[in-house]
C-alpha atoms as a PDB file:
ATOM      1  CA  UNK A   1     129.959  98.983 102.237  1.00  0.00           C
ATOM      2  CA  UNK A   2     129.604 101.511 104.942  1.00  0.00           C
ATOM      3  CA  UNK A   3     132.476 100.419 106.355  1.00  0.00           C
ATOM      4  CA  UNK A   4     134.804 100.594 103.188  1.00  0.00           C
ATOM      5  CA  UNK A   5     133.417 104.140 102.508  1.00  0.00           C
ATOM      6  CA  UNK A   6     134.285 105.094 106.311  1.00  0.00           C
ATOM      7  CA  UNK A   7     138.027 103.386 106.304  1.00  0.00           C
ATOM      8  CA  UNK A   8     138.454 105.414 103.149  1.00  0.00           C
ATOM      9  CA  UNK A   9     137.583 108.831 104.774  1.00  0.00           C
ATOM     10  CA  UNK A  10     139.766 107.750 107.770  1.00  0.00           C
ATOM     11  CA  UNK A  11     142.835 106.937 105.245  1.00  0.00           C
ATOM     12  CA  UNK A  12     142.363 109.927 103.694  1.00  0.00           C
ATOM     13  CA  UNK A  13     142.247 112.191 106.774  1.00  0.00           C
ATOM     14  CA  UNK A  14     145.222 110.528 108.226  1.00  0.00           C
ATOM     15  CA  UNK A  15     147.142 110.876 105.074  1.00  0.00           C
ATOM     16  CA  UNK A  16     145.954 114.537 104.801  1.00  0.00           C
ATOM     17  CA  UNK A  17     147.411 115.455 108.637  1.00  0.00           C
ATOM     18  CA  UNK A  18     150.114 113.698 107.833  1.00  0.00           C
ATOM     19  CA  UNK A  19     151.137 115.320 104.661  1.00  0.00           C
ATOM     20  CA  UNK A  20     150.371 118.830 106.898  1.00  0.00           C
ATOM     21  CA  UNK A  21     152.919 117.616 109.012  1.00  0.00           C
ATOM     22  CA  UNK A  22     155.322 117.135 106.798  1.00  0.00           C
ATOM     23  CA  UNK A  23     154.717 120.569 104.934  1.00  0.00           C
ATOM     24  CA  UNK A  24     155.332 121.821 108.539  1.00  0.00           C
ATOM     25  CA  UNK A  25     159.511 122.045 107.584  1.00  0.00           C
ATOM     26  CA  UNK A  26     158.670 123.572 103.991  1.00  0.00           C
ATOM     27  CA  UNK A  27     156.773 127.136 104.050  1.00  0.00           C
ATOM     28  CA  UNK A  28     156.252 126.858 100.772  1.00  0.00           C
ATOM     29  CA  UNK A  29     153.833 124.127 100.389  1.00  0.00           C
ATOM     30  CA  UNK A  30     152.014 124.626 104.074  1.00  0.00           C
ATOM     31  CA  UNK A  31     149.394 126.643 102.503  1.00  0.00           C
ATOM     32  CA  UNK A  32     148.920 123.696  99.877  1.00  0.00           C
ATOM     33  CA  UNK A  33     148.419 121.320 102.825  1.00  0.00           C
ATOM     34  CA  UNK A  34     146.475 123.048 105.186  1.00  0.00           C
ATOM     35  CA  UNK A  35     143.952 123.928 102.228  1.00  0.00           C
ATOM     36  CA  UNK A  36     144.071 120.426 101.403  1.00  0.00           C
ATOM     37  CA  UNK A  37     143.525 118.872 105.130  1.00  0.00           C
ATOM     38  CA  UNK A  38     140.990 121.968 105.117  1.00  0.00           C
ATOM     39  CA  UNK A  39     139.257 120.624 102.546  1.00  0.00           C
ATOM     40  CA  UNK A  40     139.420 116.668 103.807  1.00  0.00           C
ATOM     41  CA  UNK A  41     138.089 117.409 107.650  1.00  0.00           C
ATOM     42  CA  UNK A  42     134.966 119.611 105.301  1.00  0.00           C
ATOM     43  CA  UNK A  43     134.149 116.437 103.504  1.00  0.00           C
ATOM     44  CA  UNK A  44     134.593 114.315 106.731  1.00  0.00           C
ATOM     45  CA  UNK A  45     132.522 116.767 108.878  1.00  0.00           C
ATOM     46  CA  UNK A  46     129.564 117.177 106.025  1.00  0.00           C
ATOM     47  CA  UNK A  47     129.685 112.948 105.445  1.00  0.00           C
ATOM     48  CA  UNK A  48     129.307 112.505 109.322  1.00  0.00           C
ATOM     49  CA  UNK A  49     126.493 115.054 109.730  1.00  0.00           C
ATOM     50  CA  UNK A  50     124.681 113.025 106.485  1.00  0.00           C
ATOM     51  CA  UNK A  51     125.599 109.932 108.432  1.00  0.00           C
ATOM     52  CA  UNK A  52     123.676 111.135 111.661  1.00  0.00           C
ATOM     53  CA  UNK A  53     121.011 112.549 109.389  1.00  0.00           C
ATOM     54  CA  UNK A  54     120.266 109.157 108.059  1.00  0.00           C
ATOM     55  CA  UNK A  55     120.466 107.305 111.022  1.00  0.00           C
ATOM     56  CA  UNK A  56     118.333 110.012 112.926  1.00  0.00           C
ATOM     57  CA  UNK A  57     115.600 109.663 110.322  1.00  0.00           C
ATOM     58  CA  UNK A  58     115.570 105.993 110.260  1.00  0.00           C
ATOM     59  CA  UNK A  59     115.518 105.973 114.129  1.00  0.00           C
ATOM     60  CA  UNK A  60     112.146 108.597 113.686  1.00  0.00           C
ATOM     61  CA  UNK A  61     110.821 105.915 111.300  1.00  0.00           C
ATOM     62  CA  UNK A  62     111.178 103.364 113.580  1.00  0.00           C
ATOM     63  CA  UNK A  63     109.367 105.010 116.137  1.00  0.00           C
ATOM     64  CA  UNK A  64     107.015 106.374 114.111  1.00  0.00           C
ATOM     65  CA  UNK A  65     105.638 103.190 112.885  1.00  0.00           C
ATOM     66  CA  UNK A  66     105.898 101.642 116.377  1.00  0.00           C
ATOM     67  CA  UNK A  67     103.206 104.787 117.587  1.00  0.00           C
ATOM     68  CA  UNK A  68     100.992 103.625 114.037  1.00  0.00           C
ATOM     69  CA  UNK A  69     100.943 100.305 115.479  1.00  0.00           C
ATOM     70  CA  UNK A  70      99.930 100.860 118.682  1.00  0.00           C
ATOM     71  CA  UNK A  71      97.359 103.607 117.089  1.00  0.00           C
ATOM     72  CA  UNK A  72      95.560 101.370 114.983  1.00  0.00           C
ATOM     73  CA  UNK A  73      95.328  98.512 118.159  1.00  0.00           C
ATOM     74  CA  UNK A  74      93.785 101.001 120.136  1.00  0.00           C
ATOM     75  CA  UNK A  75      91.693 102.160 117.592  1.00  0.00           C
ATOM     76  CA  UNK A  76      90.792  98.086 116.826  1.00  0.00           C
ATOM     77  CA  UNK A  77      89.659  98.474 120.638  1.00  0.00           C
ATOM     78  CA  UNK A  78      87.622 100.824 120.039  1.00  0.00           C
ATOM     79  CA  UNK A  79      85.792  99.863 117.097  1.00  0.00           C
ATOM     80  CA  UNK A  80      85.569  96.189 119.182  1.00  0.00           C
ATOM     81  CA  UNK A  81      84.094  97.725 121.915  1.00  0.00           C
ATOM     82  CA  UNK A  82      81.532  99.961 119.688  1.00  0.00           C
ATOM     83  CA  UNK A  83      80.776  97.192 117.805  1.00  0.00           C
ATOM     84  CA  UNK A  84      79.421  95.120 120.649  1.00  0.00           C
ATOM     85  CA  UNK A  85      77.707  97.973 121.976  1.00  0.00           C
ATOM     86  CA  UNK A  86      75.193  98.765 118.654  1.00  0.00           C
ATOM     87  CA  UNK A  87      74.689  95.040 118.377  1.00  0.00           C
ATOM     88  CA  UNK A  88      73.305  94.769 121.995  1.00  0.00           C
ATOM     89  CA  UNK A  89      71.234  98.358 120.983  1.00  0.00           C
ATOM     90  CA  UNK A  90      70.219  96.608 117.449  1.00  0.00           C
ATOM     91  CA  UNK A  91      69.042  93.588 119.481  1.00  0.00           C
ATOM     92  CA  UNK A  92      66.979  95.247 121.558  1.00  0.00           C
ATOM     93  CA  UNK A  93      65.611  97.913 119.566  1.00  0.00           C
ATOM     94  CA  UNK A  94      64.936  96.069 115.953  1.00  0.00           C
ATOM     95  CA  UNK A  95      65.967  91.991 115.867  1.00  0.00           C
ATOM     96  CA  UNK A  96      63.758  90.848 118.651  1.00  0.00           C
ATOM     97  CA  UNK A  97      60.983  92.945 117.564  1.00  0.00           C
ATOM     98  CA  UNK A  98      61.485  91.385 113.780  1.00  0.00           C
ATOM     99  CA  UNK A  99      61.775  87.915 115.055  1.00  0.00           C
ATOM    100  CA  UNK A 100      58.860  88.553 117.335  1.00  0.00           C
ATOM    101  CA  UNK A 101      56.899  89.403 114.406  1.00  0.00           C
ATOM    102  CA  UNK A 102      57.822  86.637 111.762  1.00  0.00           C
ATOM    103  CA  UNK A 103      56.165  83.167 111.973  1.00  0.00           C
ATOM    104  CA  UNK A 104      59.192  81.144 112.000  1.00  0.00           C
ATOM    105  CA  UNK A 105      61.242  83.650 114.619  1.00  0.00           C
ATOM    106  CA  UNK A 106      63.657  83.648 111.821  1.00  0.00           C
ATOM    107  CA  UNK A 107      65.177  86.616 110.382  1.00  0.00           C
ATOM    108  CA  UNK A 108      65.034  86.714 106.187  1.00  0.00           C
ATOM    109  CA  UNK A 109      67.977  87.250 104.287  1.00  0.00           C
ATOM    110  CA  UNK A 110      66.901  90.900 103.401  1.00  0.00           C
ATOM    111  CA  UNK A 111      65.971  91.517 107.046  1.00  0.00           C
ATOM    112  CA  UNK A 112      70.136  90.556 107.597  1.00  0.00           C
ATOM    113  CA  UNK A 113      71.162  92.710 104.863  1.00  0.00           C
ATOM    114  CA  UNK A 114      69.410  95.879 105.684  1.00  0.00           C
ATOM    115  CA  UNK A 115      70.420  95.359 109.489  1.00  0.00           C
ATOM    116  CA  UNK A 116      74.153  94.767 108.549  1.00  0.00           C
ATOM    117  CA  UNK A 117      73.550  98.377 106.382  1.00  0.00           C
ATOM    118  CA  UNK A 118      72.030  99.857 109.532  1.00  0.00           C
ATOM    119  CA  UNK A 119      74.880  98.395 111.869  1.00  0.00           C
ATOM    120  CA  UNK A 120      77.584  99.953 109.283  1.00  0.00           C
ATOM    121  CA  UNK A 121      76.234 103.008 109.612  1.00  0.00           C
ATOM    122  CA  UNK A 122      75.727 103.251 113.199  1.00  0.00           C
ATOM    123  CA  UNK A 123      79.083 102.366 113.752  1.00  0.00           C
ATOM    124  CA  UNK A 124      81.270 104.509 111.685  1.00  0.00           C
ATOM    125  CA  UNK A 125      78.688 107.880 113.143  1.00  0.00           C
ATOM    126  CA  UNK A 126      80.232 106.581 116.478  1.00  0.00           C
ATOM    127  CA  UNK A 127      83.468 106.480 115.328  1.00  0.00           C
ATOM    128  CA  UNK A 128      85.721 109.441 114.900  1.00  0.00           C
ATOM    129  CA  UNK A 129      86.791 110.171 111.449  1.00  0.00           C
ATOM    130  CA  UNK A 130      90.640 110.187 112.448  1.00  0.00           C
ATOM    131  CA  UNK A 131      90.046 106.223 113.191  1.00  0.00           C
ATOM    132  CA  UNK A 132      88.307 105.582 110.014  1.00  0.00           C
ATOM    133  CA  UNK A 133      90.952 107.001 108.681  1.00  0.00           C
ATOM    134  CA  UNK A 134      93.748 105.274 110.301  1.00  0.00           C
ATOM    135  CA  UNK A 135      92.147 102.024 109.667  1.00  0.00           C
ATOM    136  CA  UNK A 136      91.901 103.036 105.581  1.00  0.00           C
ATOM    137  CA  UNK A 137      95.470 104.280 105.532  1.00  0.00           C
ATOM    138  CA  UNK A 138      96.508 101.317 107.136  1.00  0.00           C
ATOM    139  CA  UNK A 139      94.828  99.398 104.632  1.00  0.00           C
ATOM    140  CA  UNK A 140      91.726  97.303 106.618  1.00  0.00           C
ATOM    141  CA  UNK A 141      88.474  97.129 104.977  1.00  0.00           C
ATOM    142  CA  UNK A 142      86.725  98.437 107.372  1.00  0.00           C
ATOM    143  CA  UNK A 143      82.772  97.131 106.342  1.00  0.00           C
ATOM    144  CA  UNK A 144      84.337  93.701 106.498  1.00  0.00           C
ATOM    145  CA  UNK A 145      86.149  94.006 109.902  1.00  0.00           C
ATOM    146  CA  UNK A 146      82.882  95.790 111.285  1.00  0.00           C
ATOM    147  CA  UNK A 147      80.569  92.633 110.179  1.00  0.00           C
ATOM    148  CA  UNK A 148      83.159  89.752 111.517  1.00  0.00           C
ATOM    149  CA  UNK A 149      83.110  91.700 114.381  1.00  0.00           C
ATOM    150  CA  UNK A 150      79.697  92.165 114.699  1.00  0.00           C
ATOM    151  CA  UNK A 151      78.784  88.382 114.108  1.00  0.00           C
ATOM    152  CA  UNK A 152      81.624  87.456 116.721  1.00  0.00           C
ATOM    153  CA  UNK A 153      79.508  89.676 119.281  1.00  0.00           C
ATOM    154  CA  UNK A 154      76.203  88.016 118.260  1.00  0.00           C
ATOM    155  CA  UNK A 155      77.985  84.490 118.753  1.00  0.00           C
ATOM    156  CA  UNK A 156      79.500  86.192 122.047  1.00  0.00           C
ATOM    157  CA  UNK A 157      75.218  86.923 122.991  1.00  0.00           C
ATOM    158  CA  UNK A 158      73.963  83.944 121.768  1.00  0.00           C
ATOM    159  CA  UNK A 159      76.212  81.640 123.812  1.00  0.00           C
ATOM    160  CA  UNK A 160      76.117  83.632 127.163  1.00  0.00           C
ATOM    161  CA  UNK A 161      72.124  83.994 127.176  1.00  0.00           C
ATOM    162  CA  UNK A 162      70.446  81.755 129.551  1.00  0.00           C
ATOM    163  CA  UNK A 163      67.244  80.578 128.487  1.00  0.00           C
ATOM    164  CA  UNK A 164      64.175  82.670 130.710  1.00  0.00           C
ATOM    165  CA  UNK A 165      63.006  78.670 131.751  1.00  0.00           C
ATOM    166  CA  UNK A 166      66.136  78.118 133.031  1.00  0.00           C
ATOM    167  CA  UNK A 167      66.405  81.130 135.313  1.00  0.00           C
ATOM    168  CA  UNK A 168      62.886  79.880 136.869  1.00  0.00           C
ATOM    169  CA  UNK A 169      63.978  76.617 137.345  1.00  0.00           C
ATOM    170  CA  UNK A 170      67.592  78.169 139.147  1.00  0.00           C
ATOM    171  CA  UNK A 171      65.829  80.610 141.690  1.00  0.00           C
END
Protein backbone atom coordinates (compact mmCIF):
# COMPACT_ATOMS: atom_id res chain seq x y z
CA UNK A 1 0.00 0.00 0.00
CA UNK A 2 2.75 2.35 0.87
CA UNK A 3 4.28 1.67 -2.06
CA UNK A 4 1.25 2.30 -4.49
CA UNK A 5 0.59 5.61 -2.61
CA UNK A 6 4.45 6.56 -3.13
CA UNK A 7 4.60 5.44 -7.09
CA UNK A 8 1.53 7.62 -7.35
CA UNK A 9 3.19 10.81 -5.88
CA UNK A 10 6.27 9.97 -8.06
CA UNK A 11 3.89 9.72 -11.34
CA UNK A 12 2.39 12.65 -10.49
CA UNK A 13 5.52 14.77 -9.87
CA UNK A 14 7.08 13.53 -12.99
CA UNK A 15 4.05 14.27 -14.99
CA UNK A 16 3.81 17.72 -13.27
CA UNK A 17 7.74 18.72 -14.37
CA UNK A 18 7.03 17.42 -17.35
CA UNK A 19 3.96 19.29 -18.27
CA UNK A 20 6.25 22.56 -16.86
CA UNK A 21 8.46 21.68 -19.46
CA UNK A 22 6.37 21.64 -22.01
CA UNK A 23 4.56 25.01 -20.98
CA UNK A 24 8.22 26.22 -21.22
CA UNK A 25 7.50 27.11 -25.35
CA UNK A 26 3.91 28.61 -24.46
CA UNK A 27 3.95 31.84 -22.04
CA UNK A 28 0.65 31.59 -21.73
CA UNK A 29 0.07 28.54 -19.78
CA UNK A 30 3.66 28.63 -17.73
CA UNK A 31 2.00 30.28 -14.91
CA UNK A 32 -0.72 27.38 -15.02
CA UNK A 33 2.14 24.86 -14.75
CA UNK A 34 4.44 26.19 -12.45
CA UNK A 35 1.37 26.77 -9.97
CA UNK A 36 0.46 23.36 -10.67
CA UNK A 37 4.12 21.62 -10.18
CA UNK A 38 4.05 24.29 -7.21
CA UNK A 39 1.35 22.78 -5.83
CA UNK A 40 2.52 18.86 -6.54
CA UNK A 41 6.31 19.26 -4.92
CA UNK A 42 3.85 21.04 -1.62
CA UNK A 43 1.93 17.84 -1.39
CA UNK A 44 5.12 15.70 -1.99
CA UNK A 45 7.22 17.74 0.53
CA UNK A 46 4.22 17.78 3.38
CA UNK A 47 3.54 13.65 2.58
CA UNK A 48 7.38 13.02 3.07
CA UNK A 49 7.70 15.10 6.26
CA UNK A 50 4.32 12.92 7.58
CA UNK A 51 6.23 9.94 6.29
CA UNK A 52 9.38 10.73 8.53
CA UNK A 53 7.01 11.80 11.27
CA UNK A 54 5.55 8.38 11.42
CA UNK A 55 8.47 6.48 11.08
CA UNK A 56 10.33 8.77 13.69
CA UNK A 57 7.58 8.09 16.21
CA UNK A 58 7.42 4.46 15.67
CA UNK A 59 11.28 4.31 15.91
CA UNK A 60 10.72 6.40 19.62
CA UNK A 61 8.20 3.63 20.40
CA UNK A 62 10.43 1.09 19.76
CA UNK A 63 12.93 2.35 21.93
CA UNK A 64 10.82 3.41 24.36
CA UNK A 65 9.44 0.09 25.17
CA UNK A 66 12.90 -1.51 24.84
CA UNK A 67 14.04 1.14 28.04
CA UNK A 68 10.35 -0.22 29.88
CA UNK A 69 11.71 -3.56 29.48
CA UNK A 70 14.86 -3.27 30.73
CA UNK A 71 13.21 -0.90 33.61
CA UNK A 72 10.95 -3.31 34.94
CA UNK A 73 14.04 -6.28 34.88
CA UNK A 74 15.99 -4.12 36.88
CA UNK A 75 13.37 -3.21 39.00
CA UNK A 76 12.45 -7.34 39.23
CA UNK A 77 16.21 -7.26 40.59
CA UNK A 78 15.56 -5.23 42.93
CA UNK A 79 12.50 -6.36 44.45
CA UNK A 80 14.48 -10.09 44.20
CA UNK A 81 17.17 -8.89 46.03
CA UNK A 82 14.86 -7.00 48.79
CA UNK A 83 12.87 -9.79 49.02
CA UNK A 84 15.59 -12.13 50.18
CA UNK A 85 16.89 -9.62 52.37
CA UNK A 86 13.46 -9.11 54.81
CA UNK A 87 13.07 -12.86 54.72
CA UNK A 88 16.60 -13.46 56.22
CA UNK A 89 15.57 -10.19 58.77
CA UNK A 90 11.94 -11.96 59.33
CA UNK A 91 13.83 -15.19 60.13
CA UNK A 92 15.84 -13.94 62.52
CA UNK A 93 13.84 -11.44 64.18
CA UNK A 94 10.15 -13.25 64.39
CA UNK A 95 10.02 -17.12 62.74
CA UNK A 96 12.65 -18.67 64.88
CA UNK A 97 11.47 -16.99 67.89
CA UNK A 98 7.68 -18.33 66.97
CA UNK A 99 8.88 -21.75 66.21
CA UNK A 100 11.02 -21.64 69.30
CA UNK A 101 8.01 -21.01 71.22
CA UNK A 102 5.35 -23.51 69.75
CA UNK A 103 5.38 -27.20 70.86
CA UNK A 104 5.52 -28.73 67.57
CA UNK A 105 8.31 -26.03 66.06
CA UNK A 106 5.64 -25.57 63.54
CA UNK A 107 4.36 -22.36 62.42
CA UNK A 108 0.17 -22.15 62.38
CA UNK A 109 -1.56 -21.11 59.46
CA UNK A 110 -2.40 -17.64 61.04
CA UNK A 111 1.20 -17.29 62.23
CA UNK A 112 1.95 -17.62 58.00
CA UNK A 113 -0.67 -15.25 57.19
CA UNK A 114 0.13 -12.41 59.44
CA UNK A 115 3.97 -12.90 58.55
CA UNK A 116 3.22 -12.88 54.73
CA UNK A 117 1.12 -9.34 55.78
CA UNK A 118 4.22 -8.21 57.66
CA UNK A 119 6.66 -9.30 54.73
CA UNK A 120 4.27 -7.26 52.18
CA UNK A 121 4.60 -4.46 54.00
CA UNK A 122 8.16 -4.42 54.71
CA UNK A 123 8.87 -4.80 51.29
CA UNK A 124 6.98 -2.28 49.36
CA UNK A 125 8.38 0.61 52.50
CA UNK A 126 11.76 -0.55 50.94
CA UNK A 127 10.78 -0.12 47.67
CA UNK A 128 10.55 3.16 45.89
CA UNK A 129 7.18 4.16 44.77
CA UNK A 130 8.38 4.73 41.03
CA UNK A 131 8.99 0.70 41.04
CA UNK A 132 5.71 -0.09 42.50
CA UNK A 133 4.56 1.76 40.04
CA UNK A 134 6.28 0.42 37.10
CA UNK A 135 5.48 -3.01 38.15
CA UNK A 136 1.41 -1.91 38.35
CA UNK A 137 1.59 -0.14 35.01
CA UNK A 138 3.17 -2.96 33.61
CA UNK A 139 0.53 -5.03 34.85
CA UNK A 140 2.29 -7.63 37.69
CA UNK A 141 0.48 -8.25 40.79
CA UNK A 142 2.81 -7.30 42.83
CA UNK A 143 1.54 -9.16 46.48
CA UNK A 144 1.69 -12.31 44.42
CA UNK A 145 5.19 -11.85 42.84
CA UNK A 146 6.44 -10.63 46.41
CA UNK A 147 5.13 -14.07 48.15
CA UNK A 148 6.53 -16.56 45.22
CA UNK A 149 9.44 -14.74 45.70
CA UNK A 150 9.59 -14.81 49.16
CA UNK A 151 8.85 -18.67 49.45
CA UNK A 152 11.59 -19.24 46.63
CA UNK A 153 14.09 -17.45 49.19
CA UNK A 154 12.85 -19.56 52.14
CA UNK A 155 13.35 -22.79 49.87
CA UNK A 156 16.76 -20.99 48.79
CA UNK A 157 17.49 -20.95 53.18
CA UNK A 158 16.13 -24.04 53.90
CA UNK A 159 18.23 -26.04 51.42
CA UNK A 160 21.62 -24.20 51.99
CA UNK A 161 21.43 -24.45 55.98
CA UNK A 162 23.66 -27.00 57.41
CA UNK A 163 22.39 -28.62 60.34
CA UNK A 164 24.50 -27.09 63.80
CA UNK A 165 25.38 -31.25 64.39
CA UNK A 166 26.81 -31.37 61.27
CA UNK A 167 29.18 -28.43 61.58
CA UNK A 168 30.51 -30.25 64.94
CA UNK A 169 30.96 -33.32 63.38
CA UNK A 170 32.99 -31.30 60.14
CA UNK A 171 35.50 -29.24 62.38
Amino acid sequence: MKKRIAAVIMILSIAAALGGCAAMEDETVNAIAMEAISSVLSVVAQLAVAGLSVGLTWCVTRIARTEKFKSISEVLTQLSTTVEDTVGELQQTVVDGLKAAASDGKLTPEEVSALNAKLLDLVKAKMAQPAIDLLSAAQIDINALIIGMAESAIKKMKSSAVPVGELIVSE
